[in-house]
Protein backbone atom coordinates (compact mmCIF):
# COMPACT_ATOMS: atom_id res chain seq x y z
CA UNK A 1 1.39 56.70 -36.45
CA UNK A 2 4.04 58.73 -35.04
CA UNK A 3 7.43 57.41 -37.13
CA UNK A 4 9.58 57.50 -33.60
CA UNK A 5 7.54 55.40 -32.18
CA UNK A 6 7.49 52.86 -35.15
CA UNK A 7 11.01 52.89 -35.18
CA UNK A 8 11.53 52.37 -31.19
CA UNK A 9 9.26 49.42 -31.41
CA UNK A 10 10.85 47.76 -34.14
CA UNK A 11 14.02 48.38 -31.75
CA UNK A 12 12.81 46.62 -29.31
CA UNK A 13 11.54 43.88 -31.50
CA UNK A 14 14.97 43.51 -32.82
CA UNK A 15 16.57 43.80 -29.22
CA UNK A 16 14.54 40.93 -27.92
CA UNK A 17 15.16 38.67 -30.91
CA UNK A 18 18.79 39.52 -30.57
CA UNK A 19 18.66 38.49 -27.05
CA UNK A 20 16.68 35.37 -27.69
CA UNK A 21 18.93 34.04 -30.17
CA UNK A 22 21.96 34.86 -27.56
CA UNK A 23 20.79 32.35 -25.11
CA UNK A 24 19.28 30.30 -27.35
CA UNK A 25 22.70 29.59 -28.80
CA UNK A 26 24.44 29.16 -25.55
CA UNK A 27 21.73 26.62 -24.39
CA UNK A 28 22.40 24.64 -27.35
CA UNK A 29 26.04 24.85 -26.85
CA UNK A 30 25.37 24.03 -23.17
CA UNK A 31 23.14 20.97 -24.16
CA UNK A 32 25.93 19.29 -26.42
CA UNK A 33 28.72 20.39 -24.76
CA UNK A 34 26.88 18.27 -20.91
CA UNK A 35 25.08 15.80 -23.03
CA UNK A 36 25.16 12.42 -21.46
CA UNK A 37 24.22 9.87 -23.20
CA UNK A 38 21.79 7.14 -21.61
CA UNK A 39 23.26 4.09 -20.28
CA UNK A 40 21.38 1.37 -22.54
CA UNK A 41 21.29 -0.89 -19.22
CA UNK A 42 18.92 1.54 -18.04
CA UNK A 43 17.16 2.19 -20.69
CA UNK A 44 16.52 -1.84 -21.16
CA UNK A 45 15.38 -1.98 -17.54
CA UNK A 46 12.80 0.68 -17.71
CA UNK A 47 11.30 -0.81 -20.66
CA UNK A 48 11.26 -3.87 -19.11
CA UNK A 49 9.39 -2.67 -16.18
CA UNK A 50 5.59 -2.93 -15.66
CA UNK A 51 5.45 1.08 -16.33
CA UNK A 52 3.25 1.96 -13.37
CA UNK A 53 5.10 4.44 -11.28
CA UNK A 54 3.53 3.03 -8.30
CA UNK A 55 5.96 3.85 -6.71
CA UNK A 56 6.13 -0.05 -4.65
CA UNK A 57 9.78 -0.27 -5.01
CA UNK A 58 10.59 3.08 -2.80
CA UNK A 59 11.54 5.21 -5.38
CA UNK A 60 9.66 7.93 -7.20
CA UNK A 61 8.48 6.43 -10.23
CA UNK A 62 10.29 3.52 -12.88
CA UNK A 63 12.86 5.68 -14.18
CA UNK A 64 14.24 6.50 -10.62
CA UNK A 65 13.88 2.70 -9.87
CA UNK A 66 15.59 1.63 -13.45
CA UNK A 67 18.60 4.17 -12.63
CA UNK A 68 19.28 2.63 -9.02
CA UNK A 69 18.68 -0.79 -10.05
CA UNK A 70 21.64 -0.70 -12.38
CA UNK A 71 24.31 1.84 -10.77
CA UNK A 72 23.16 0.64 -7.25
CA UNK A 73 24.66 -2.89 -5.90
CA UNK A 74 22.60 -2.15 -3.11
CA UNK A 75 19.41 -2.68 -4.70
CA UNK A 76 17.34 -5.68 -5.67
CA UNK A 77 16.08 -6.20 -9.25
CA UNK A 78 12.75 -7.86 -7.21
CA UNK A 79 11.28 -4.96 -6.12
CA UNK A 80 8.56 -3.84 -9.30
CA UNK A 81 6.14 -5.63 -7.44
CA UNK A 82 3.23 -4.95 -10.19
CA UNK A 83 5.42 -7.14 -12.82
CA UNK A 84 6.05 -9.99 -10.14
CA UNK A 85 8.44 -12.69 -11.03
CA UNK A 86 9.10 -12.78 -14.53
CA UNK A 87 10.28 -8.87 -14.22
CA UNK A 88 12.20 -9.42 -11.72
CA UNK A 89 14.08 -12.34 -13.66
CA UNK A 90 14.35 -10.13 -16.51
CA UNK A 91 15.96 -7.49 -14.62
CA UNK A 92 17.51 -9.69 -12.60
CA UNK A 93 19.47 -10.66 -16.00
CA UNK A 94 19.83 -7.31 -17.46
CA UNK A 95 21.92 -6.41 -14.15
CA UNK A 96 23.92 -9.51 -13.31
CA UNK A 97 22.30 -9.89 -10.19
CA UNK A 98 20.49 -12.26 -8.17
CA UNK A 99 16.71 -12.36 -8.50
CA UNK A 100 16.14 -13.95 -4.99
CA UNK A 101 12.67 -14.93 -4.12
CA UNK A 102 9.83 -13.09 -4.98
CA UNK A 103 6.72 -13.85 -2.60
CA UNK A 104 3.12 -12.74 -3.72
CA UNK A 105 2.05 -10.21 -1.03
CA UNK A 106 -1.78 -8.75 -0.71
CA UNK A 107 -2.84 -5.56 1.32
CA UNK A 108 -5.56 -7.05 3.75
CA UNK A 109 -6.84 -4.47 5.77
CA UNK A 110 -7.36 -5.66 10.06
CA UNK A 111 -10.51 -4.46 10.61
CA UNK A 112 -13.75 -5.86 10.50
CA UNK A 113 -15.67 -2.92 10.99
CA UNK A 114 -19.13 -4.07 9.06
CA UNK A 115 -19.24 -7.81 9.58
CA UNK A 116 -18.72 -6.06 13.36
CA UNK A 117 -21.69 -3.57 13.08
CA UNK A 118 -19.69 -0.81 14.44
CA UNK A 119 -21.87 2.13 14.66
CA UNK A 120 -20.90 5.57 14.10
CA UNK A 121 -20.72 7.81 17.24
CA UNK A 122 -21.36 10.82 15.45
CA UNK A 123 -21.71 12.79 11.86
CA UNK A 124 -18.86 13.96 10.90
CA UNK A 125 -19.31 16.82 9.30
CA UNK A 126 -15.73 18.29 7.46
CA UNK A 127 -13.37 16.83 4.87
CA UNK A 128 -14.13 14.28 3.17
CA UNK A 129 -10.64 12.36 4.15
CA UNK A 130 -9.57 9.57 6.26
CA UNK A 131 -6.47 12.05 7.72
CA UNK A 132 -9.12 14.41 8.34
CA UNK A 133 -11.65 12.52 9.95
CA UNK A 134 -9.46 10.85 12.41
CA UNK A 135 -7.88 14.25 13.73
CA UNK A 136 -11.79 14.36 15.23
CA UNK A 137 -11.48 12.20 18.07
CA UNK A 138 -10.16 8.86 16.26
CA UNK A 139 -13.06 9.45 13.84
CA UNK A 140 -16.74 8.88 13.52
CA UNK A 141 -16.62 5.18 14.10
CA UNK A 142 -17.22 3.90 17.50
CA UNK A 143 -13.85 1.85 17.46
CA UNK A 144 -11.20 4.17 17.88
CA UNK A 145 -8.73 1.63 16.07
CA UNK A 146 -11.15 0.73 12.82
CA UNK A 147 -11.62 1.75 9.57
CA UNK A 148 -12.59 5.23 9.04
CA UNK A 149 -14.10 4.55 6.06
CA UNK A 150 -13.43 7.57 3.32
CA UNK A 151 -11.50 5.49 0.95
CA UNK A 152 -8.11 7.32 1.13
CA UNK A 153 -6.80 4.08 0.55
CA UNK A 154 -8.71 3.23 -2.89
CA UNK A 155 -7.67 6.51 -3.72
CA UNK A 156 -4.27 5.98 -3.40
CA UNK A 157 -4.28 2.31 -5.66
CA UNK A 158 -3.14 2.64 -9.02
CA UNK A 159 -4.13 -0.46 -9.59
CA UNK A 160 -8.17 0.01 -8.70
CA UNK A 161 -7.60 -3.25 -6.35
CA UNK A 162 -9.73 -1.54 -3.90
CA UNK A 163 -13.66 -0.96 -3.81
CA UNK A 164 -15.61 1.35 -1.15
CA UNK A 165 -18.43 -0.84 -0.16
CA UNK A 166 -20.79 0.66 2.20
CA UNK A 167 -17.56 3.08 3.26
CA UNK A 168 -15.39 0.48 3.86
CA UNK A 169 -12.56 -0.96 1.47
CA UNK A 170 -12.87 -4.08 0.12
CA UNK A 171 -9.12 -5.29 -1.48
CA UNK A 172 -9.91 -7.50 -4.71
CA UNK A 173 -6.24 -10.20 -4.44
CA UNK A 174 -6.81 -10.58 -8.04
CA UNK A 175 -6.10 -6.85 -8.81
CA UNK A 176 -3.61 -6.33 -5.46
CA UNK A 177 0.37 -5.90 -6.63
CA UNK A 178 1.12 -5.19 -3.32
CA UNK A 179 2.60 -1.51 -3.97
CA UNK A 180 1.56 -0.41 -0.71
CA UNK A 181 0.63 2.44 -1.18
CA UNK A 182 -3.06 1.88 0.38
CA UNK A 183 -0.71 0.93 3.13
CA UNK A 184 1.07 4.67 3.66
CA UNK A 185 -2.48 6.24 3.15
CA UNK A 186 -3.96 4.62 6.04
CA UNK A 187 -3.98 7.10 8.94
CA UNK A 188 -4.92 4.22 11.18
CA UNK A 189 -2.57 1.80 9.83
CA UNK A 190 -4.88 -0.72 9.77
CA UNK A 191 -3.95 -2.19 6.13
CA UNK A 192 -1.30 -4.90 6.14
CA UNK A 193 0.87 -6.26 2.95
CA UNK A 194 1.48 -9.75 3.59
CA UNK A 195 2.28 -13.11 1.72
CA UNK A 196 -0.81 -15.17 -0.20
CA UNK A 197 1.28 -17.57 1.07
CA UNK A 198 -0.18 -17.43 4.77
CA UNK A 199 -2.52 -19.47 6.11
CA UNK A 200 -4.05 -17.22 9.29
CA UNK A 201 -4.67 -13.64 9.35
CA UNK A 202 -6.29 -11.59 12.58
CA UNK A 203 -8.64 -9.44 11.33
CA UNK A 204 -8.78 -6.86 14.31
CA UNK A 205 -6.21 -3.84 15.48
CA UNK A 206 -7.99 -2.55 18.72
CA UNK A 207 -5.94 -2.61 21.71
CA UNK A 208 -9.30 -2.32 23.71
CA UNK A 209 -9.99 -4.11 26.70
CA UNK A 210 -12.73 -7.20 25.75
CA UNK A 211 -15.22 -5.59 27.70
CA UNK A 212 -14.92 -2.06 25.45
CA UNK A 213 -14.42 -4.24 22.42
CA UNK A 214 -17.70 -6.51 22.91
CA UNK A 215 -19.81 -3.26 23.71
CA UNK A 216 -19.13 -1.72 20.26
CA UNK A 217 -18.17 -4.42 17.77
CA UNK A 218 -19.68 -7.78 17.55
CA UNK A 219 -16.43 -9.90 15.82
CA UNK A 220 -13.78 -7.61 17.54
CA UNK A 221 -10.70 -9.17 19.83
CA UNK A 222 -11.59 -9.82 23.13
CA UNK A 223 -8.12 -10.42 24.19
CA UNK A 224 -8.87 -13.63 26.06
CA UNK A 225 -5.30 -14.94 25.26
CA UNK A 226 -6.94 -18.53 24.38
CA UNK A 227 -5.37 -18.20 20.94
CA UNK A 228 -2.02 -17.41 22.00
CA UNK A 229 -1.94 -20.39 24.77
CA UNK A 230 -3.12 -22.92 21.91
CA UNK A 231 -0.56 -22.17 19.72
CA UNK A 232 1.96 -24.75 19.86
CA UNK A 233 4.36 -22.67 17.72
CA UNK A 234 4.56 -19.59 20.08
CA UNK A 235 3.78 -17.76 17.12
CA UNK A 236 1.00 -15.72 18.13
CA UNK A 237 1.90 -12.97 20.78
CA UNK A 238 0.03 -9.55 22.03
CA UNK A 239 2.15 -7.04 21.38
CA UNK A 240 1.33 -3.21 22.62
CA UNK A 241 -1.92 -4.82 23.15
CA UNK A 242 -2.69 -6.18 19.64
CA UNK A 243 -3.00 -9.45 18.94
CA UNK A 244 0.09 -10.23 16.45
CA UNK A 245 1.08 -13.58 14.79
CA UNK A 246 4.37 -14.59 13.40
CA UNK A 247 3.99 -15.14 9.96
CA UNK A 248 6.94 -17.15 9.58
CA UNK A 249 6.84 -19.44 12.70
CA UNK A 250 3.18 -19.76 11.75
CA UNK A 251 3.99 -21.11 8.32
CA UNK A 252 7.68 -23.51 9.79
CA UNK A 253 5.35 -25.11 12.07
CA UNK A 254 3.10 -26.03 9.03
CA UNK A 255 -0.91 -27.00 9.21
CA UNK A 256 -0.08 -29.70 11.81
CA UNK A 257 -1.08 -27.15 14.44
CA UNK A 258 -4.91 -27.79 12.73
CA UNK A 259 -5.20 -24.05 13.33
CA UNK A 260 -5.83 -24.15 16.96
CA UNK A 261 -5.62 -20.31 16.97
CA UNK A 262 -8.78 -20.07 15.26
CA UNK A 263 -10.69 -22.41 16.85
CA UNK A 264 -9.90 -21.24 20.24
CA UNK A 265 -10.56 -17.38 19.01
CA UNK A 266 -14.27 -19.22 17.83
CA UNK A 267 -14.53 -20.23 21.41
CA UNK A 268 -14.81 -16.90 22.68
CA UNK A 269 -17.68 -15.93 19.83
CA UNK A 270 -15.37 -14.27 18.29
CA UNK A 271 -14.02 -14.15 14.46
CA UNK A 272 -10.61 -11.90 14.45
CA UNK A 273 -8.81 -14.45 13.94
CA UNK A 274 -9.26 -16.10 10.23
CA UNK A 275 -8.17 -18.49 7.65
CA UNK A 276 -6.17 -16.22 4.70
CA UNK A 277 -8.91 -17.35 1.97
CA UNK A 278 -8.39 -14.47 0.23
CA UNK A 279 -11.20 -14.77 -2.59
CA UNK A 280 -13.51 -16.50 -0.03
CA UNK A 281 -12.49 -13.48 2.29
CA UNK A 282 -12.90 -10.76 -0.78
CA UNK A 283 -16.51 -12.50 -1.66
CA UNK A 284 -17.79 -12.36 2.44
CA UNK A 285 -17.11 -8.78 3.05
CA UNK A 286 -19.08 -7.72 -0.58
CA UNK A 287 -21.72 -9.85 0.51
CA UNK A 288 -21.99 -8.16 4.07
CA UNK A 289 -20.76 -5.18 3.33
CA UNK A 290 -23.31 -4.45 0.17
């Protein structure tokens, strides 16, 4: 080999490592001369965390959470909703701050799409997505306002809370942290997080008239209003044509009401409105659903 060109690439061997050790130098110069050191606060709150960058308290991920937690006043130490009370005490104590109340939530998802027999009023052919489907004309279901039924939401749990039975979700309570993020997933917005604590839940989101509802879904709202006369705690309501209940006038009043609501919605033939038996609930729709 020509000896000019050994020698120019041993130059430029030479150059580069020259070069390299240049910056590498002033990056380790850099690096001591910015180094922060971590606040042990932090440090004790992210281990203390449930570690499953669910991303349920509104930030992105436990170290983001941990960080705000501690330099924040603004923010709670209840919000890793995975490690439920006794991480939020913890925290709570690492901080000086107040735990407040921590109520168990579940994602229950208003629809009752299969105990409903909602058929399908097309094939869909396309992506395989909830977000997708629903661009085509509300999706393939007949109700424009159910469950599309390609399991963006059990997808999205970290947690594996939620099984796609016969393409529709099925939320296990026992696995459910609450994170919510089957919530933001939902295109139709049809999965709800609220307290194991409440007693009634309506199962149905259409804002169809009772005629519409009763032609295409067996168990849908009819919108007969009977269950928001008989509520002697004016806490069920129809609000941009949904049938909504106050949660917490439902639960002040207390179970003297005998759950009026649900009879009355039984009256009509029709099952949207029902007790929050969440296992009973969880074991019903894998029974019909299978």
């Amino acid at each position: 080999m020509d000896p000019v060109l050994i020698k120019a690439a041993l130059g430029g061997v030479a150059t580069l490592g020259c070069i390299g050790l240049f910056f590498g130098i002033g990056l380790a110069i850099a690096a001591h001369k910015f180094h922060v050191e971590p606040d042990p606060k932090v440090e004790e709150v992210l281990h203390t965390l449930a570690g499953a960058q669910c991303g349920g308290c509104g930030f992105p991920g436990c170290e983001a959470y941990a960080e705000e937690v501690v330099h924040n006043a603004d923010v709670p130490p209840n919000l890793c909703f995975p490690g439920k009370k006794d991480v939020a005490d913890a925290v709570a104590e690492i901080t000086g701050k107040g735990a407040g109340s921590v109520e168990e939530m579940v994602a229950v998802v208003r629809c009752s799409r299969v105990q409903g027999d909602v058929h399908k009023k097309y094939n869909y052919i396309g992506f395989g997505t909830c977000s997708g489907a629903s661009i085509a004309f509300a999706g393939p279901s007949a109700c424009q306002y159910g469950c599309v039924g390609f399991g963006e939401c059990a997808e999205a749990c970290p947690f594996g809370a939620i099984t796609m039975v016969n393409d529709f979700p099925v939320v296990d309570p026992d696995e459910c942290v609450a994170c919510g993020n089957c919530v933001s997933a939902c295109p139709k917005h049809i999965i709800h997080l609220v307290p194991k604590a409440n007693r009634v839940i309506n199962r149905c989101s259409t804002a169809d008239s009772g005629k519409v509802t009763k032609s295409i879904c067996k168990v849908g709202c009819v919108h007969d209003k009977g269950c928001i006369k008989k509520c002697p705690a004016d806490a069920v309501s129809e609000v941009r044509g949904v049938v909504t209940i106050d949660q917490e006038k439902c639960m002040e009043y207390g179970p003297a009401c005998e759950e009026v609501c649900i009879k009355a919605c039984k009256k009509v033939k029709v099952q949207c409105l029902q007790p929050l038996s969440l296992e009973e609930t969880y074991k019903e729709l894998k029974q019909a659903a299978a």
